[in-house]
PDB file of N, CA and C in Angstrom:
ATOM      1  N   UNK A   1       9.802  13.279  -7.065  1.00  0.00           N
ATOM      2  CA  UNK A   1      11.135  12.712  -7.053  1.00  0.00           C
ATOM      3  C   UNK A   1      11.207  11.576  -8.067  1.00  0.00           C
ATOM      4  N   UNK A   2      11.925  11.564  -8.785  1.00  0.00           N
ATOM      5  CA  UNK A   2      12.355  10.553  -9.893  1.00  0.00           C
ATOM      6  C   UNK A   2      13.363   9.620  -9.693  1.00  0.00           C
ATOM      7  N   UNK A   3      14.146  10.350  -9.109  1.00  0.00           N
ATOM      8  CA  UNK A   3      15.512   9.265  -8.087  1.00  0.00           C
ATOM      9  C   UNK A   3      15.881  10.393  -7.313  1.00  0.00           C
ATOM     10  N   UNK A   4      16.606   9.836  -6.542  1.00  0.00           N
ATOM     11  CA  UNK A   4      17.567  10.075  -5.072  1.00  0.00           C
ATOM     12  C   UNK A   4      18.622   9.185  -5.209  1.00  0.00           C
ATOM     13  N   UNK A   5      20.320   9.814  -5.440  1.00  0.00           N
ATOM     14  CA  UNK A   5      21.073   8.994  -5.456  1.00  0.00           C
ATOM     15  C   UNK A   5      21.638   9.321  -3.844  1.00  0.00           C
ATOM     16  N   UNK A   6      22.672   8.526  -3.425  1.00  0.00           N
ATOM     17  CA  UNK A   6      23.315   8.714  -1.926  1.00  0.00           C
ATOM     18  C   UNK A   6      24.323   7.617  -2.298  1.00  0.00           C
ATOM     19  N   UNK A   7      25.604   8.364  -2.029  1.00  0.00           N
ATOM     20  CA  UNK A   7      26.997   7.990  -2.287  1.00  0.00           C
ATOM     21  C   UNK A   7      27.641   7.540  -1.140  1.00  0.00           C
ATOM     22  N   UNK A   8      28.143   6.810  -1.251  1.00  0.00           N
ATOM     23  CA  UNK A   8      29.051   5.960   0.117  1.00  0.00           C
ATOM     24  C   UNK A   8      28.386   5.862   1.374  1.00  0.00           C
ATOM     25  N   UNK A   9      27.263   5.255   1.207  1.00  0.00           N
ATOM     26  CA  UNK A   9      26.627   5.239   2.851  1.00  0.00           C
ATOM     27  C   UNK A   9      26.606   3.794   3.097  1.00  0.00           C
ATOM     28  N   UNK A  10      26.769   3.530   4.323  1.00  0.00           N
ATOM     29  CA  UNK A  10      27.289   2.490   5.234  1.00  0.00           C
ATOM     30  C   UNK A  10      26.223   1.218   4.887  1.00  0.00           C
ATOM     31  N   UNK A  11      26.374   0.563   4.466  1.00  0.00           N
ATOM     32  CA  UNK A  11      25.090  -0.851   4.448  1.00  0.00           C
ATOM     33  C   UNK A  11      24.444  -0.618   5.637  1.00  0.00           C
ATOM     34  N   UNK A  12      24.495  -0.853   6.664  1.00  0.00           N
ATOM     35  CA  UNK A  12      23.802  -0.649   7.858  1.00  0.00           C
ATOM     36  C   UNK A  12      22.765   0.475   7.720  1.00  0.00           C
ATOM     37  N   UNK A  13      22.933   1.542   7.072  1.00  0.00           N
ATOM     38  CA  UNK A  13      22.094   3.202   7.129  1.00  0.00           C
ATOM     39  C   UNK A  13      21.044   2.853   5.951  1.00  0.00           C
ATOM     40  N   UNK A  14      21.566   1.497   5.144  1.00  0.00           N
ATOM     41  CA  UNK A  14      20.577   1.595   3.552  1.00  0.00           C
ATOM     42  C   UNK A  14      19.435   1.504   4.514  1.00  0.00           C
ATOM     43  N   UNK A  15      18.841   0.239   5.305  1.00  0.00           N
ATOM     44  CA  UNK A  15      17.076   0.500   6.056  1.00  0.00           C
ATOM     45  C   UNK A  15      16.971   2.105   6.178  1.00  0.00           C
ATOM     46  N   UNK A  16      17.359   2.607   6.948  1.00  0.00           N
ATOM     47  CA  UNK A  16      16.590   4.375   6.721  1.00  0.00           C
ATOM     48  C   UNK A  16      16.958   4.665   5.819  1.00  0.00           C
ATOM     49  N   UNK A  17      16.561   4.375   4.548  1.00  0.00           N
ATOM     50  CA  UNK A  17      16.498   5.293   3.571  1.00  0.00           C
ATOM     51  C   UNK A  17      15.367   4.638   2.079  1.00  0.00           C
ATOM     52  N   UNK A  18      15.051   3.189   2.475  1.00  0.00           N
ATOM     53  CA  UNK A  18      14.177   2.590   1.897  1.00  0.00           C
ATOM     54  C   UNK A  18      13.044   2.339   2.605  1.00  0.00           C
ATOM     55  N   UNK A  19      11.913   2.548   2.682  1.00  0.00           N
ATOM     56  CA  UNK A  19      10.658   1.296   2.759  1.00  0.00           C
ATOM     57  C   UNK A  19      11.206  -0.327   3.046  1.00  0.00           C
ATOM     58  N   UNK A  20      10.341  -0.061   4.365  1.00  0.00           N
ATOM     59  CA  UNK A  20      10.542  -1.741   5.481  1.00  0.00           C
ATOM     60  C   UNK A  20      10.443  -2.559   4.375  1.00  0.00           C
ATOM     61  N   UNK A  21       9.065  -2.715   3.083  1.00  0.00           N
ATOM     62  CA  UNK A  21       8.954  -3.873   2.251  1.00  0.00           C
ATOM     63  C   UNK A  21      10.197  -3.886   1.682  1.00  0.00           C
ATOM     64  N   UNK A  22      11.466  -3.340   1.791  1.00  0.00           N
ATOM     65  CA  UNK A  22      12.567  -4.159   0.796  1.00  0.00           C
ATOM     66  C   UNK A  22      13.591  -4.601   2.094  1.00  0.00           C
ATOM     67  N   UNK A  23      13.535  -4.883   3.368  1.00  0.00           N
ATOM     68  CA  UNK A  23      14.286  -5.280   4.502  1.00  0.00           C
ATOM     69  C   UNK A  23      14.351  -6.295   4.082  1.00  0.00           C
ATOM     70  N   UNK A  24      13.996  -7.154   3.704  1.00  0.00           N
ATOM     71  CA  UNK A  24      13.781  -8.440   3.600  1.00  0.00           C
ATOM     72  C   UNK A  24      14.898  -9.304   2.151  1.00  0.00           C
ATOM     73  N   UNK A  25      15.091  -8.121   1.290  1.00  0.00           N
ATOM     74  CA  UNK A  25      15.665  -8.293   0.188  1.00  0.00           C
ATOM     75  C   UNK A  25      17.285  -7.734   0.162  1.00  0.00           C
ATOM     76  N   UNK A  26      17.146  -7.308   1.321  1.00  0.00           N
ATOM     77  CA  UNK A  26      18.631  -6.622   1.177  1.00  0.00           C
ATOM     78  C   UNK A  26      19.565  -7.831   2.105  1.00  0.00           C
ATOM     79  N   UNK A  27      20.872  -8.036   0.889  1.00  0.00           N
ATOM     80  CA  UNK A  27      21.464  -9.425   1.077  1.00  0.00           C
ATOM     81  C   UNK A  27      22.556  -9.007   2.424  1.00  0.00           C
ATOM     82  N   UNK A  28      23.092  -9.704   2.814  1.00  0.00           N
ATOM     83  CA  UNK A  28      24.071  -9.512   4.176  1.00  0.00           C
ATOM     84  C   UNK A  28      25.740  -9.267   3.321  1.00  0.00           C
ATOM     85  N   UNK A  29      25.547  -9.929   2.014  1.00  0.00           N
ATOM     86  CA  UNK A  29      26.923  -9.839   1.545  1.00  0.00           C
ATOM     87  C   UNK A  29      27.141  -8.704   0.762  1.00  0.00           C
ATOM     88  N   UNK A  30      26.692  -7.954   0.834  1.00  0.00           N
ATOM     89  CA  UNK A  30      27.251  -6.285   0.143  1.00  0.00           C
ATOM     90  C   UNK A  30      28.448  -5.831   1.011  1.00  0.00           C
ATOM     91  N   UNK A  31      28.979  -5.006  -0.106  1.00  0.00           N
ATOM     92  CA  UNK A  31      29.882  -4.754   0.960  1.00  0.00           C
ATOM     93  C   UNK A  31      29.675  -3.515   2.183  1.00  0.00           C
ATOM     94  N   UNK A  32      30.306  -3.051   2.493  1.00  0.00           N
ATOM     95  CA  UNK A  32      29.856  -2.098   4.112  1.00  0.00           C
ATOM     96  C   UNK A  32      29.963  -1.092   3.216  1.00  0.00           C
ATOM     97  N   UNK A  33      30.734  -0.262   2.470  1.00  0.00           N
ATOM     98  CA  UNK A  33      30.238   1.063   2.105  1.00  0.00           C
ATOM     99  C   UNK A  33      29.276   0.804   0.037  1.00  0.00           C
ATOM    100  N   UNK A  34      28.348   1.202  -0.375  1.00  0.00           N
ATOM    101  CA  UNK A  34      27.755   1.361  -1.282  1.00  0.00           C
ATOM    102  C   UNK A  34      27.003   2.597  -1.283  1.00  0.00           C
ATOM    103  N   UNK A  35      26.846   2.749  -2.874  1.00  0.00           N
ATOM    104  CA  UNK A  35      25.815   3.941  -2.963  1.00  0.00           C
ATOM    105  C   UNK A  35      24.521   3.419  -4.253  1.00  0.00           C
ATOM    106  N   UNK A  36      23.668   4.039  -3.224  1.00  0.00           N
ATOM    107  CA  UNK A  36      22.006   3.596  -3.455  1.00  0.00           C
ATOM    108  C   UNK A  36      21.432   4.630  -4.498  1.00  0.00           C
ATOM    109  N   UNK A  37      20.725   4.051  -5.161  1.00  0.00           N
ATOM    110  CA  UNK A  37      19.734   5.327  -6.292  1.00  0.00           C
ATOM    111  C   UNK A  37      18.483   4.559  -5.431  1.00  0.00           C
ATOM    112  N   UNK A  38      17.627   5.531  -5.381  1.00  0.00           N
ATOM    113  CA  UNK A  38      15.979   5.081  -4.942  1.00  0.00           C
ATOM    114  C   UNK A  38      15.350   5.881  -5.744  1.00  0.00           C
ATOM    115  N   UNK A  39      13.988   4.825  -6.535  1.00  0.00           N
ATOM    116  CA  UNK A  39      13.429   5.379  -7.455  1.00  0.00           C
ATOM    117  C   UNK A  39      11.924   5.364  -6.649  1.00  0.00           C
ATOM    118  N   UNK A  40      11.214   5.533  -7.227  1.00  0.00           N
ATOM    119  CA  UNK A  40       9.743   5.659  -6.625  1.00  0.00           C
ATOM    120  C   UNK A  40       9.823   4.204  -6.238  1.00  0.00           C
ATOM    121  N   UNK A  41       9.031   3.956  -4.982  1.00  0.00           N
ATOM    122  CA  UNK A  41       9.198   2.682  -4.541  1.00  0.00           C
ATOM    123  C   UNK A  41       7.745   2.147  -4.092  1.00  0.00           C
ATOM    124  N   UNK A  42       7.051   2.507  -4.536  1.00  0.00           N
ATOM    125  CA  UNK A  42       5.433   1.687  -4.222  1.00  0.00           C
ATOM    126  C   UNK A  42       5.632   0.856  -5.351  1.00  0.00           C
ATOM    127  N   UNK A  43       5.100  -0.396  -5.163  1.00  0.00           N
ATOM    128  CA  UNK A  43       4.962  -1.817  -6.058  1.00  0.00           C
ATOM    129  C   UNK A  43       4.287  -1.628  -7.263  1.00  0.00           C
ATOM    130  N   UNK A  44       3.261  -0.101  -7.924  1.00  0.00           N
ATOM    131  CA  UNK A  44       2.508   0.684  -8.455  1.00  0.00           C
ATOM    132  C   UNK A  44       3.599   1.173  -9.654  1.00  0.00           C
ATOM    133  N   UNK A  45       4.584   1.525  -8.933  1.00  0.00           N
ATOM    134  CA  UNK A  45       5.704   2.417  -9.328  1.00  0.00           C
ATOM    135  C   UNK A  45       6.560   2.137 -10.531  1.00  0.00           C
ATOM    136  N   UNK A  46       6.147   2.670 -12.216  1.00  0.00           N
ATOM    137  CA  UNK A  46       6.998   1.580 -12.995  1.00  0.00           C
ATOM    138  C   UNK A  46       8.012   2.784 -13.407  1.00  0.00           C
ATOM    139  N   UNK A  47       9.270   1.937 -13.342  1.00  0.00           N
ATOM    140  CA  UNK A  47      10.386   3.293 -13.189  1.00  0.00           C
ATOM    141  C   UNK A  47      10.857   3.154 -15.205  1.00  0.00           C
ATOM    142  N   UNK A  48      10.776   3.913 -15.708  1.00  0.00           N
ATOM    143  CA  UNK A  48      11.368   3.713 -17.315  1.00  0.00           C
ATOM    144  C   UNK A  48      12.894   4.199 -17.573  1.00  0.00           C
ATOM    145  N   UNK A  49      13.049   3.436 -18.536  1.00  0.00           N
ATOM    146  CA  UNK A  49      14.615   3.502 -19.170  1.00  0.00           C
ATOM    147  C   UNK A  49      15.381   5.074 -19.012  1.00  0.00           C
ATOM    148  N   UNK A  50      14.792   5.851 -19.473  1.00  0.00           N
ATOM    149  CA  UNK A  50      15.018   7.081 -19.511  1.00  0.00           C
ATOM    150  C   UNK A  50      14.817   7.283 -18.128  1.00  0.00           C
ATOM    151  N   UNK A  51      14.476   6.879 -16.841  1.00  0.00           N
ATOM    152  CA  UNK A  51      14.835   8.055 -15.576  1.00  0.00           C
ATOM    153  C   UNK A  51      15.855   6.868 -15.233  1.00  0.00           C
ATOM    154  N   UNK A  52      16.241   5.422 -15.429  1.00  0.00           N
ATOM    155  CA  UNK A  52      17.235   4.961 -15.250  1.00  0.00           C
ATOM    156  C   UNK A  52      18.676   5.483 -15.729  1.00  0.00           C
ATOM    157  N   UNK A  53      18.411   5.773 -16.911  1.00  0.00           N
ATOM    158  CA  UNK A  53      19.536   6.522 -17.794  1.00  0.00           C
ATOM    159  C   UNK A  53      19.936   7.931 -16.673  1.00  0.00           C
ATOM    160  N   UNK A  54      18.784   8.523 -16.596  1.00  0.00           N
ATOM    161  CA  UNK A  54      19.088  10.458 -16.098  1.00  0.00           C
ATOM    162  C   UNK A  54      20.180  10.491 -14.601  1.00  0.00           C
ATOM    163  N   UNK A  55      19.480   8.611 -13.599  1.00  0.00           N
ATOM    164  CA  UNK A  55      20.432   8.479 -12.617  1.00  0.00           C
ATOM    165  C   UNK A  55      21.889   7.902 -13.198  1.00  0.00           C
ATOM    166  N   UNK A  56      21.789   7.520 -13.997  1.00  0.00           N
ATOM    167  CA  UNK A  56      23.310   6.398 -14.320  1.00  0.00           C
ATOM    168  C   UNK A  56      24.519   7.825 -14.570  1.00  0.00           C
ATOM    169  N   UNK A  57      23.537   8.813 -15.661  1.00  0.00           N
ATOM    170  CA  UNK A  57      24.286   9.842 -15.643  1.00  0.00           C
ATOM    171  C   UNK A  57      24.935  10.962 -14.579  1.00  0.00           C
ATOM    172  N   UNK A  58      23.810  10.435 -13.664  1.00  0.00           N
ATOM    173  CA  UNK A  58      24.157  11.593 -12.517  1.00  0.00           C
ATOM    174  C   UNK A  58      25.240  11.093 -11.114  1.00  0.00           C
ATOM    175  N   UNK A  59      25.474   9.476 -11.844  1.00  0.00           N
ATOM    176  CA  UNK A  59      26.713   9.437 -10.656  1.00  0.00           C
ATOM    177  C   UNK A  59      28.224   9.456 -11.277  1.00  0.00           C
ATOM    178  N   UNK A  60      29.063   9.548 -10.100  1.00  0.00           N
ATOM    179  CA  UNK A  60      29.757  10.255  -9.744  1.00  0.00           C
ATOM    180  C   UNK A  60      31.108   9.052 -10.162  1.00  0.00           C
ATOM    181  N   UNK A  61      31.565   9.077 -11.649  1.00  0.00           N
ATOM    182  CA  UNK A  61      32.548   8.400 -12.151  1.00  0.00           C
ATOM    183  C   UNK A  61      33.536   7.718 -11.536  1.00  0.00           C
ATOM    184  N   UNK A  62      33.786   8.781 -10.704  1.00  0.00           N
ATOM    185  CA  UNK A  62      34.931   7.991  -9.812  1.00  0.00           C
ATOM    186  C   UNK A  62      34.654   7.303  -8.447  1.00  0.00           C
ATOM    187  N   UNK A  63      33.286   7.324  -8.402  1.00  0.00           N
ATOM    188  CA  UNK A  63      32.825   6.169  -7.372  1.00  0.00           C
ATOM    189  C   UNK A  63      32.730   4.759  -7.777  1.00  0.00           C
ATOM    190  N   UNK A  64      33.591   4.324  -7.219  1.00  0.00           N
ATOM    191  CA  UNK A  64      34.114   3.060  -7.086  1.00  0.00           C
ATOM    192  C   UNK A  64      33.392   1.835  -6.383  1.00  0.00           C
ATOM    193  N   UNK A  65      32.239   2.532  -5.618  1.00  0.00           N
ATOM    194  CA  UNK A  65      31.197   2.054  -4.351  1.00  0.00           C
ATOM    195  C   UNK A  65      30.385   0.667  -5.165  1.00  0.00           C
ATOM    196  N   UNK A  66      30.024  -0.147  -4.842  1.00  0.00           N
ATOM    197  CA  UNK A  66      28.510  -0.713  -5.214  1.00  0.00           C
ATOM    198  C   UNK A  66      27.745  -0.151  -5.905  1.00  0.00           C
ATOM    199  N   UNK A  67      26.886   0.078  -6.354  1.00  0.00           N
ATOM    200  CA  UNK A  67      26.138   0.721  -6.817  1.00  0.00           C
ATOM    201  C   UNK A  67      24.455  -0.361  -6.565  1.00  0.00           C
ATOM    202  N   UNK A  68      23.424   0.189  -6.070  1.00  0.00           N
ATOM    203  CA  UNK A  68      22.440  -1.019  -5.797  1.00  0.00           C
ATOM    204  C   UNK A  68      20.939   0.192  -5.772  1.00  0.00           C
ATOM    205  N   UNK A  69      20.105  -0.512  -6.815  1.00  0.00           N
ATOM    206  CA  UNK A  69      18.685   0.413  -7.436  1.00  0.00           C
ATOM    207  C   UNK A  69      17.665   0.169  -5.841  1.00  0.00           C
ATOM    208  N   UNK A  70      16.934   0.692  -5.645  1.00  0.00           N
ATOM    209  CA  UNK A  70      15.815   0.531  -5.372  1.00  0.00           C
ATOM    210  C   UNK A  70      14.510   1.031  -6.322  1.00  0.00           C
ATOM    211  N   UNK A  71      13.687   0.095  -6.313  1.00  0.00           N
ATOM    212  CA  UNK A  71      12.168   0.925  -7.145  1.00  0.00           C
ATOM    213  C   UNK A  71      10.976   0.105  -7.046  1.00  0.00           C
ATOM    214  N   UNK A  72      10.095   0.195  -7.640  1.00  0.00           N
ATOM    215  CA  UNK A  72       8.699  -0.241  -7.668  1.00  0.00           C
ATOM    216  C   UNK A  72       8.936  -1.430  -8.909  1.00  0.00           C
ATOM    217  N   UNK A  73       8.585  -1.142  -9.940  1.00  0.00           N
ATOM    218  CA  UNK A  73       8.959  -1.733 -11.101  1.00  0.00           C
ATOM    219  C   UNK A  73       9.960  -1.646 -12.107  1.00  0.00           C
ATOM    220  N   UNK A  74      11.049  -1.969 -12.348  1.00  0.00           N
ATOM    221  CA  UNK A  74      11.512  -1.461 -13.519  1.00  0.00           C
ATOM    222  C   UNK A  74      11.055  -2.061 -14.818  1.00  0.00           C
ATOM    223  N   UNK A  75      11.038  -1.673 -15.837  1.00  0.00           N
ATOM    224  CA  UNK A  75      11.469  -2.199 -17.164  1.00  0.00           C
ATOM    225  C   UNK A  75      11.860  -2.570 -17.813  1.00  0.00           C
ATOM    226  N   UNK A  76      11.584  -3.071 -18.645  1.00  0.00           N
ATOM    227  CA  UNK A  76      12.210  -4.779 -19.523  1.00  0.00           C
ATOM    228  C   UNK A  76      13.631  -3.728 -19.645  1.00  0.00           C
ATOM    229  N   UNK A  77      13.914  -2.643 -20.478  1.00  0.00           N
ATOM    230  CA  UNK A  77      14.844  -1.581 -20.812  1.00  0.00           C
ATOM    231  C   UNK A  77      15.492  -1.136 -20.074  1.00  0.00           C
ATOM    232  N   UNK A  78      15.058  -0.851 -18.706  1.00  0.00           N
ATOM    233  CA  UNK A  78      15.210   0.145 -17.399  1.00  0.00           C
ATOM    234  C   UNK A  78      16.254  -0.933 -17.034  1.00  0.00           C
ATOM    235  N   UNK A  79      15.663  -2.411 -16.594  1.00  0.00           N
ATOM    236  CA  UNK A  79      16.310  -3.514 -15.883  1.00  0.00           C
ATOM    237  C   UNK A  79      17.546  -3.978 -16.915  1.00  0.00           C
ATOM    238  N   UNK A  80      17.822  -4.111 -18.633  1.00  0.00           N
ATOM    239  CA  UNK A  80      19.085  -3.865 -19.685  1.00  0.00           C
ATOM    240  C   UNK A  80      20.144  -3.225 -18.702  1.00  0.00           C
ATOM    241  N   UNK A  81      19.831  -1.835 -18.809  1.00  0.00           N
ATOM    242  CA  UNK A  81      20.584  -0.395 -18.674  1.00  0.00           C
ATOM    243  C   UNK A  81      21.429  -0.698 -17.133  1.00  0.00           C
ATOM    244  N   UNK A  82      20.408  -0.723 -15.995  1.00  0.00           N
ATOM    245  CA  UNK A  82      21.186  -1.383 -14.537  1.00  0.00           C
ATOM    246  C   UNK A  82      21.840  -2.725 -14.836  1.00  0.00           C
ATOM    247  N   UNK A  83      21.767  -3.386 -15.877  1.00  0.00           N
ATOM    248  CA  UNK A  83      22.986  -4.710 -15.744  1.00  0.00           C
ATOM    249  C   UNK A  83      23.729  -4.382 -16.761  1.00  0.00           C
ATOM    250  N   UNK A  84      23.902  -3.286 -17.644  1.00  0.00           N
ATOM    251  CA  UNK A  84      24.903  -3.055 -18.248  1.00  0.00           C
ATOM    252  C   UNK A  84      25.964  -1.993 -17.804  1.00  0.00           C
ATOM    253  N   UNK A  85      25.274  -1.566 -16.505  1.00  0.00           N
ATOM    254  CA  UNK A  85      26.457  -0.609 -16.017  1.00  0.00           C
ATOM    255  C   UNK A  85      26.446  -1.099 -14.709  1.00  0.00           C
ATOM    256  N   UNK A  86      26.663  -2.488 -14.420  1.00  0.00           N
ATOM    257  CA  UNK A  86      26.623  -3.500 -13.184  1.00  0.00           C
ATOM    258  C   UNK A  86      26.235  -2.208 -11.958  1.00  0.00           C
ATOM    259  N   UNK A  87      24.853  -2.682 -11.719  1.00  0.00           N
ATOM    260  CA  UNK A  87      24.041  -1.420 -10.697  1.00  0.00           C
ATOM    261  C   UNK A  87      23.361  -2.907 -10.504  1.00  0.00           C
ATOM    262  N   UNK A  88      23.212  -3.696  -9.558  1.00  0.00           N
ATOM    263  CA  UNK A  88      22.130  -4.284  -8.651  1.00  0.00           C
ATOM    264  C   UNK A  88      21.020  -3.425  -8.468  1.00  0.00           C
ATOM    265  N   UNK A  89      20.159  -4.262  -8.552  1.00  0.00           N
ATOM    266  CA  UNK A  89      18.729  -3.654  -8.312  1.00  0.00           C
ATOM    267  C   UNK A  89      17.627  -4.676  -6.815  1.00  0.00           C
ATOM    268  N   UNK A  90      16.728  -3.794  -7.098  1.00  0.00           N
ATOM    269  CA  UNK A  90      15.476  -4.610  -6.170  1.00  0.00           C
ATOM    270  C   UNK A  90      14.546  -4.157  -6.606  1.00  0.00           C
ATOM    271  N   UNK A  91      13.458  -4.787  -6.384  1.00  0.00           N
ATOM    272  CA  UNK A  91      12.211  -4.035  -7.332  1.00  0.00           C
ATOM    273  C   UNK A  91      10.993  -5.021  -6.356  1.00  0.00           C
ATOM    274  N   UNK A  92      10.111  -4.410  -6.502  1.00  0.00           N
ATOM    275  CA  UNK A  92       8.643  -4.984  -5.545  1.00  0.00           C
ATOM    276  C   UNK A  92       8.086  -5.611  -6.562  1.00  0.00           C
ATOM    277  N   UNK A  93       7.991  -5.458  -7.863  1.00  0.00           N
ATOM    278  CA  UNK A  93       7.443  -6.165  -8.665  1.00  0.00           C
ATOM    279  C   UNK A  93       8.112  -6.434  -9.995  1.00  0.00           C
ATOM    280  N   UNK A  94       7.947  -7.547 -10.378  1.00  0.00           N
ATOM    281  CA  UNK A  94       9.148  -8.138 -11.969  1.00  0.00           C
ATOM    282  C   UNK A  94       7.845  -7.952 -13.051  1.00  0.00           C
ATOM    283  N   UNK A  95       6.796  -7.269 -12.774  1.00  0.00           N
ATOM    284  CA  UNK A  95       6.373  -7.198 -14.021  1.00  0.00           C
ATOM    285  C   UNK A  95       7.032  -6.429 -15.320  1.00  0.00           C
ATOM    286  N   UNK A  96       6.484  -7.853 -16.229  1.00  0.00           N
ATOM    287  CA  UNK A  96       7.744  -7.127 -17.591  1.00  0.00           C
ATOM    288  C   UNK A  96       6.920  -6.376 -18.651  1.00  0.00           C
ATOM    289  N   UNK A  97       6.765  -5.293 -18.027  1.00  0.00           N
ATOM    290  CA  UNK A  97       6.522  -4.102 -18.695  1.00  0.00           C
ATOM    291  C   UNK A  97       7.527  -3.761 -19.327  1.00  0.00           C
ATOM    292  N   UNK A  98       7.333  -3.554 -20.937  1.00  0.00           N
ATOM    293  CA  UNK A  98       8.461  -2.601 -21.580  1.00  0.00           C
ATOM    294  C   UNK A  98       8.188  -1.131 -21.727  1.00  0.00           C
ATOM    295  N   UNK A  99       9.177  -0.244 -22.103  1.00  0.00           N
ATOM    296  CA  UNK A  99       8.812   1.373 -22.001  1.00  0.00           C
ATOM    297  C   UNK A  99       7.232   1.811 -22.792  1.00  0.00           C
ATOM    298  N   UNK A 100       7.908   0.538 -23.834  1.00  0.00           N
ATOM    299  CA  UNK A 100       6.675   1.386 -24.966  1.00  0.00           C
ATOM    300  C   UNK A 100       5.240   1.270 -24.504  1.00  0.00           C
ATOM    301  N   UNK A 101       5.091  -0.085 -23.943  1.00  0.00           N
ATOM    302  CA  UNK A 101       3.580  -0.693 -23.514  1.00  0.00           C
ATOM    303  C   UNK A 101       3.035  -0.227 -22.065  1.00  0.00           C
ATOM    304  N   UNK A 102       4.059   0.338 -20.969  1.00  0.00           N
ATOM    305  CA  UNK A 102       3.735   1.137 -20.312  1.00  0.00           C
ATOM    306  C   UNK A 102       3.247   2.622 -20.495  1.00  0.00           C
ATOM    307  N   UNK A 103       3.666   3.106 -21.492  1.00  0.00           N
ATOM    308  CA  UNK A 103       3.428   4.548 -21.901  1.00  0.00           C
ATOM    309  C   UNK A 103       2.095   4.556 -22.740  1.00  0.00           C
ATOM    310  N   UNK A 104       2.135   3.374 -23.616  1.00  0.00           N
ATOM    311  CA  UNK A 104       0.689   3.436 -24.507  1.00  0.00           C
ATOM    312  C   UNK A 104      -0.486   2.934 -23.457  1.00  0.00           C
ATOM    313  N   UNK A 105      -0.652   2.163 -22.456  1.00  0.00           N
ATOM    314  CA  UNK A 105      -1.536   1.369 -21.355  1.00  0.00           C
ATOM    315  C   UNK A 105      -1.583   2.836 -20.754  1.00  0.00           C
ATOM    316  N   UNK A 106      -0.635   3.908 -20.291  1.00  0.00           N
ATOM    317  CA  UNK A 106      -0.822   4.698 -19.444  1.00  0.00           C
ATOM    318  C   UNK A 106      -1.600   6.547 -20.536  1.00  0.00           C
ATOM    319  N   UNK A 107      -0.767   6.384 -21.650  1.00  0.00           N
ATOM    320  CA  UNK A 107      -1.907   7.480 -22.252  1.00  0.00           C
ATOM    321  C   UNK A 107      -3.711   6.856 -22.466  1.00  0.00           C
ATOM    322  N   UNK A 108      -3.560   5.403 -22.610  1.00  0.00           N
ATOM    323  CA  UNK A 108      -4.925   5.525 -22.835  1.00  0.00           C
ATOM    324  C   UNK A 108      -5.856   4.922 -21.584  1.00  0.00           C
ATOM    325  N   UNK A 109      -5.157   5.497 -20.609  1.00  0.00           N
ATOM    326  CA  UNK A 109      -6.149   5.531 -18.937  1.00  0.00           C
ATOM    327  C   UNK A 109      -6.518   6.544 -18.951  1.00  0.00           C
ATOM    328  N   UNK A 110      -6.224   7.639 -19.643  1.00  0.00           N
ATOM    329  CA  UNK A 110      -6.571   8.801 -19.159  1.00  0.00           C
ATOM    330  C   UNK A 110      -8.005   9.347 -19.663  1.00  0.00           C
TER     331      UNK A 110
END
């Protein structure tokens, strides 16, 4: 899974549908209906520009809702892209990984 978007669900329903570690981060002032993208969500998890982009594309224009990320890490790029198409995020970790230095660190683990 790369994302999971979910359209108009009740603030109250976002806990079942994230990992307990982000209970803590989710603010009281959202409004009651939003829709959530969840990206891989272990703290491990670095989400890149391009699967941010593939969700931005895949919602639904005329939702009018909140819009609010869940993920592991995003990217210096990834984290651009969600504040230029006002999408709130949360993330387990702010490491500022950019696309490129994640991809070159990760071909040469292998």
């Amino acid at each position: 899974m790369k994302y999971k978007i979910i359209e108009q669900i009740r603030k109250e329903k976002i806990r079942n549908l994230v990992p307990p570690k982000f209970f803590t981060s989710i603010p009281s002032s959202w409004p009651e209906i939003c829709t959530v993208i969840k990206f891989k969500c272990d703290r491990n998890d670095v989400i890149l520009s391009t699967t941010v982009l593939g969700a931005i594309h895949s919602l639904d224009p005329s939702d009018e809702s909140k819009k609010i990320a869940f993920g592991g890490c995003f990217t210096i790029e990834a984290v651009e892209l969600l504040r230029e198409n006002n999408i709130q995020y949360i993330a387990l970790s702010d490491f500022p990984w950019t696309d490129e230095r994640y991809k070159f660190i990760k071909s040469n683990s292998r």
